[in-house]
N, C-alpha and C. Protein backbone atom coordinates (compact mmCIF):
# COMPACT_ATOMS: atom_id res chain seq x y z
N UNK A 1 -45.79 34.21 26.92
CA UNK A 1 -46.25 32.88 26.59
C UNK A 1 -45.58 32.44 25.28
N UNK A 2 -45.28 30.90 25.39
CA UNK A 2 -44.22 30.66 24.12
C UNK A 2 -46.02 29.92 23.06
N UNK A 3 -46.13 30.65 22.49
CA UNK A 3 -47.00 30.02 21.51
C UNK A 3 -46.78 28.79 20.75
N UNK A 4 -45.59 28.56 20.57
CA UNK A 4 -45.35 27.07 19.91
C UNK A 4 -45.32 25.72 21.00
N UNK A 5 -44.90 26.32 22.26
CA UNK A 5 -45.06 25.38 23.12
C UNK A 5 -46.47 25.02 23.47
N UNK A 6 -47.08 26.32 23.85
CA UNK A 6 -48.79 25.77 24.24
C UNK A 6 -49.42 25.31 23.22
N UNK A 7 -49.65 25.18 22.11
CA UNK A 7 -50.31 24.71 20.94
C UNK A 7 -49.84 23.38 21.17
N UNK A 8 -48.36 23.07 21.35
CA UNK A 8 -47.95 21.77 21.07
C UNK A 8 -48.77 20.84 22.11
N UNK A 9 -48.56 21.96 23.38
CA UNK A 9 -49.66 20.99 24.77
C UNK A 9 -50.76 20.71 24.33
N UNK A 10 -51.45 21.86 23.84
CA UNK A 10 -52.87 21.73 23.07
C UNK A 10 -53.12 20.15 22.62
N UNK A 11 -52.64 20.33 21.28
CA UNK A 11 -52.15 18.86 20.64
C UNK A 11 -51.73 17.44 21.14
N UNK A 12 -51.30 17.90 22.11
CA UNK A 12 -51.31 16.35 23.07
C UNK A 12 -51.93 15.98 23.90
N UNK A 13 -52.62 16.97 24.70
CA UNK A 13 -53.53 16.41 25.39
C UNK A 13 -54.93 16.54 24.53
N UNK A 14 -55.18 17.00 23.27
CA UNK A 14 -56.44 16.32 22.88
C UNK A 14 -56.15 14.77 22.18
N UNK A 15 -55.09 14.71 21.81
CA UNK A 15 -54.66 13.21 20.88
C UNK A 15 -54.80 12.28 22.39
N UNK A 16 -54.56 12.34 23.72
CA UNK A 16 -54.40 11.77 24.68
C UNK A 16 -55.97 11.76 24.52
N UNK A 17 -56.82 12.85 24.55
CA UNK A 17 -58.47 12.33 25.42
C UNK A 17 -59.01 11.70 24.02
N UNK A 18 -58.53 11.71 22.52
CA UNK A 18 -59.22 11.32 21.49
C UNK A 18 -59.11 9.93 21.74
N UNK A 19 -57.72 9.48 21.68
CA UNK A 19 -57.66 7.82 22.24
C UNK A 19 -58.21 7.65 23.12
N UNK A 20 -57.77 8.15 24.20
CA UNK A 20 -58.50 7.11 25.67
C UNK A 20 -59.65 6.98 24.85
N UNK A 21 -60.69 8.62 24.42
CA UNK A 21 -62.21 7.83 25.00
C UNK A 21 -62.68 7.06 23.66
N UNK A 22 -62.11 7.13 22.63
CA UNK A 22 -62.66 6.13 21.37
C UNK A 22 -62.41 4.37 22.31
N UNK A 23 -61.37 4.11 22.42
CA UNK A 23 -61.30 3.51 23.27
C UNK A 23 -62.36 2.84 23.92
N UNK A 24 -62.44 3.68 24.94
CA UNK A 24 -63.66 3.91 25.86
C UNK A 24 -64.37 3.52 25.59
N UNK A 25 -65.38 4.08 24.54
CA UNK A 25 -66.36 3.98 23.87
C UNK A 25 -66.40 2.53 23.14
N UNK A 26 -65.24 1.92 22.80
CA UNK A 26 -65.65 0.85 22.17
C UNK A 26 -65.94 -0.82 22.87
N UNK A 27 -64.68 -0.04 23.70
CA UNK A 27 -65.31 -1.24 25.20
C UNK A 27 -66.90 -1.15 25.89
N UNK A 28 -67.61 -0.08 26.02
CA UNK A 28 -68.26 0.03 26.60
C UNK A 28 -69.79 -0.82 25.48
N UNK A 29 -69.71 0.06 24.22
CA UNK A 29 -69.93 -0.51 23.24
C UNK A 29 -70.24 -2.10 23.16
N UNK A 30 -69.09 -2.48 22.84
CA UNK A 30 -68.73 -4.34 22.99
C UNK A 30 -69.49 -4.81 24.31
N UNK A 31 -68.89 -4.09 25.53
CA UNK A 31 -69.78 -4.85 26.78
C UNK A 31 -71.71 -4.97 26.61
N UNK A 32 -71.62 -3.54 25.98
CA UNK A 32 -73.35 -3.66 25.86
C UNK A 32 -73.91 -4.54 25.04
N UNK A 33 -73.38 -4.68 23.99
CA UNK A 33 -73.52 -5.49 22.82
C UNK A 33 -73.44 -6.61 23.42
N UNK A 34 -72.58 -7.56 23.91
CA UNK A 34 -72.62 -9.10 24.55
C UNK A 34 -73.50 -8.93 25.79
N UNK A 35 -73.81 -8.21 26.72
CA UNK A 35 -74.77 -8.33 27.36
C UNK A 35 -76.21 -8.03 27.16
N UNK A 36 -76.53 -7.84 25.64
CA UNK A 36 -77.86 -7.80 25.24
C UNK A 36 -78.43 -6.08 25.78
N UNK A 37 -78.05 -4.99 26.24
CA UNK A 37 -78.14 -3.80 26.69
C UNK A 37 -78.58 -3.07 25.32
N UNK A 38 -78.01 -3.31 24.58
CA UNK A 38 -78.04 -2.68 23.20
C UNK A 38 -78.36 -3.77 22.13
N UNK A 39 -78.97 -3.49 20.92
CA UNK A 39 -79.15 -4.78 19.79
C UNK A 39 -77.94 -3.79 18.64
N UNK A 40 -77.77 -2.96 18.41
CA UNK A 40 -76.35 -2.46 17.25
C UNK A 40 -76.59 -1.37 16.09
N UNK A 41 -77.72 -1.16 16.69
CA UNK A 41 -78.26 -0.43 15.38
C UNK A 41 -78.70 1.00 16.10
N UNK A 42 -78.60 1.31 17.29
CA UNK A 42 -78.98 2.67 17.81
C UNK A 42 -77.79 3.44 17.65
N UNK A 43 -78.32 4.83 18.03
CA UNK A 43 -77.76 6.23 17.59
C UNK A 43 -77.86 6.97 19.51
N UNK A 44 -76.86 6.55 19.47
CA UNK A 44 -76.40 6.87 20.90
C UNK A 44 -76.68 8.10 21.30
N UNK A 45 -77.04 9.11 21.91
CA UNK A 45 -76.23 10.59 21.81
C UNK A 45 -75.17 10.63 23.27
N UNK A 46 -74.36 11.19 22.98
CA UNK A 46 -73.09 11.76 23.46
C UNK A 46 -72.53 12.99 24.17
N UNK A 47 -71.83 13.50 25.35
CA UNK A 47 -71.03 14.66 25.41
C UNK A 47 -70.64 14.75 26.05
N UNK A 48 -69.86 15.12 26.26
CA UNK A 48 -68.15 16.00 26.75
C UNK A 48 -68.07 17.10 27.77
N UNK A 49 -67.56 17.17 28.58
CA UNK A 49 -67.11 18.28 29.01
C UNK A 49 -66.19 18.35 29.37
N UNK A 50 -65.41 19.68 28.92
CA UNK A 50 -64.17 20.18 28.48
C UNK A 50 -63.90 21.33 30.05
N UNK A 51 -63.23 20.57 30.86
CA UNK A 51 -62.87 22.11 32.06
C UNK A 51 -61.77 21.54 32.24
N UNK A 52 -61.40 23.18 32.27
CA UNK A 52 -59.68 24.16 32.65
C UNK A 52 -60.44 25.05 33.73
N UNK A 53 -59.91 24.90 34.99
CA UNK A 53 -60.08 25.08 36.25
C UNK A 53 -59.57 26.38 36.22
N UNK A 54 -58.15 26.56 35.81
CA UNK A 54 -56.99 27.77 36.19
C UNK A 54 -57.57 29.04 35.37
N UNK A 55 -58.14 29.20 34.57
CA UNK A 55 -59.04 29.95 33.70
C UNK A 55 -60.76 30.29 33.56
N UNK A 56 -61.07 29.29 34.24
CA UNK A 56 -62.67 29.06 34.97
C UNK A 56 -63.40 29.00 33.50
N UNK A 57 -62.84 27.93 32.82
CA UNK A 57 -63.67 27.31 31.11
C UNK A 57 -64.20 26.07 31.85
N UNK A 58 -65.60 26.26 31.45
CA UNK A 58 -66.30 24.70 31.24
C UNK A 58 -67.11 24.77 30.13
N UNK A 59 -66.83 23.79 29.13
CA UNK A 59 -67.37 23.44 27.75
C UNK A 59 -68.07 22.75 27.57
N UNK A 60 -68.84 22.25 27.18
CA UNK A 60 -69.90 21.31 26.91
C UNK A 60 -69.81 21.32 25.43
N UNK A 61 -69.65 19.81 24.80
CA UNK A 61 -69.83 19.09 23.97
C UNK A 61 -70.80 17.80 23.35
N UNK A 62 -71.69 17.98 22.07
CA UNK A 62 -72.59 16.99 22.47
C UNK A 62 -72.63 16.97 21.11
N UNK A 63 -72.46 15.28 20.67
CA UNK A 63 -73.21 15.09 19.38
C UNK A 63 -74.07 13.47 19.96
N UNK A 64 -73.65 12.36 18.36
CA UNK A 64 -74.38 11.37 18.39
C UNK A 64 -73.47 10.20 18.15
N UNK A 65 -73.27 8.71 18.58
CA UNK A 65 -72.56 8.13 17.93
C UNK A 65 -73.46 6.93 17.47
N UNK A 66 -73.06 6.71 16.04
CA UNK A 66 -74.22 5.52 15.33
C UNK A 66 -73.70 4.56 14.73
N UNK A 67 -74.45 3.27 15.46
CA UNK A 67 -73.97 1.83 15.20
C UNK A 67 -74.30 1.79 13.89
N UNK A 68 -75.17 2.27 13.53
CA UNK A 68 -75.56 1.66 12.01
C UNK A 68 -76.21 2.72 11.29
């Protein structure tokens, strides 16, 4: 295994899922917000899951995200 290569994959595909889902999140965000779903001031909670099939990893990730 070339270690400088897989790290580098590493590194791009989390910079790839950090954008998309901030992203994500802010559209979804905005939509709730103009459709009255949300008022701006809640503390969302959040999480992730992280699976690599070829290795049999499933991760679970969970925090909070806060409007205010």
């Amino acid at each position: 295994m070339n270690e400088e290569t897989f790290n580098l994959s590493i590194r791009k595909f989390l910079k790839v899922v950090g954008v998309s889902s901030q992203r994500e999140i802010e559209q979804a965000i905005a939509r709730a917000m103009a459709d009255g779903t949300i008022a701006g001031n809640e503390h969302l909670p959040v999480s992730v899951t992280l699976e690599l099939a070829g290795v049999k990893l499933q991760a679970r990730f969970e925090g909070e995200i806060q409007l205010e």
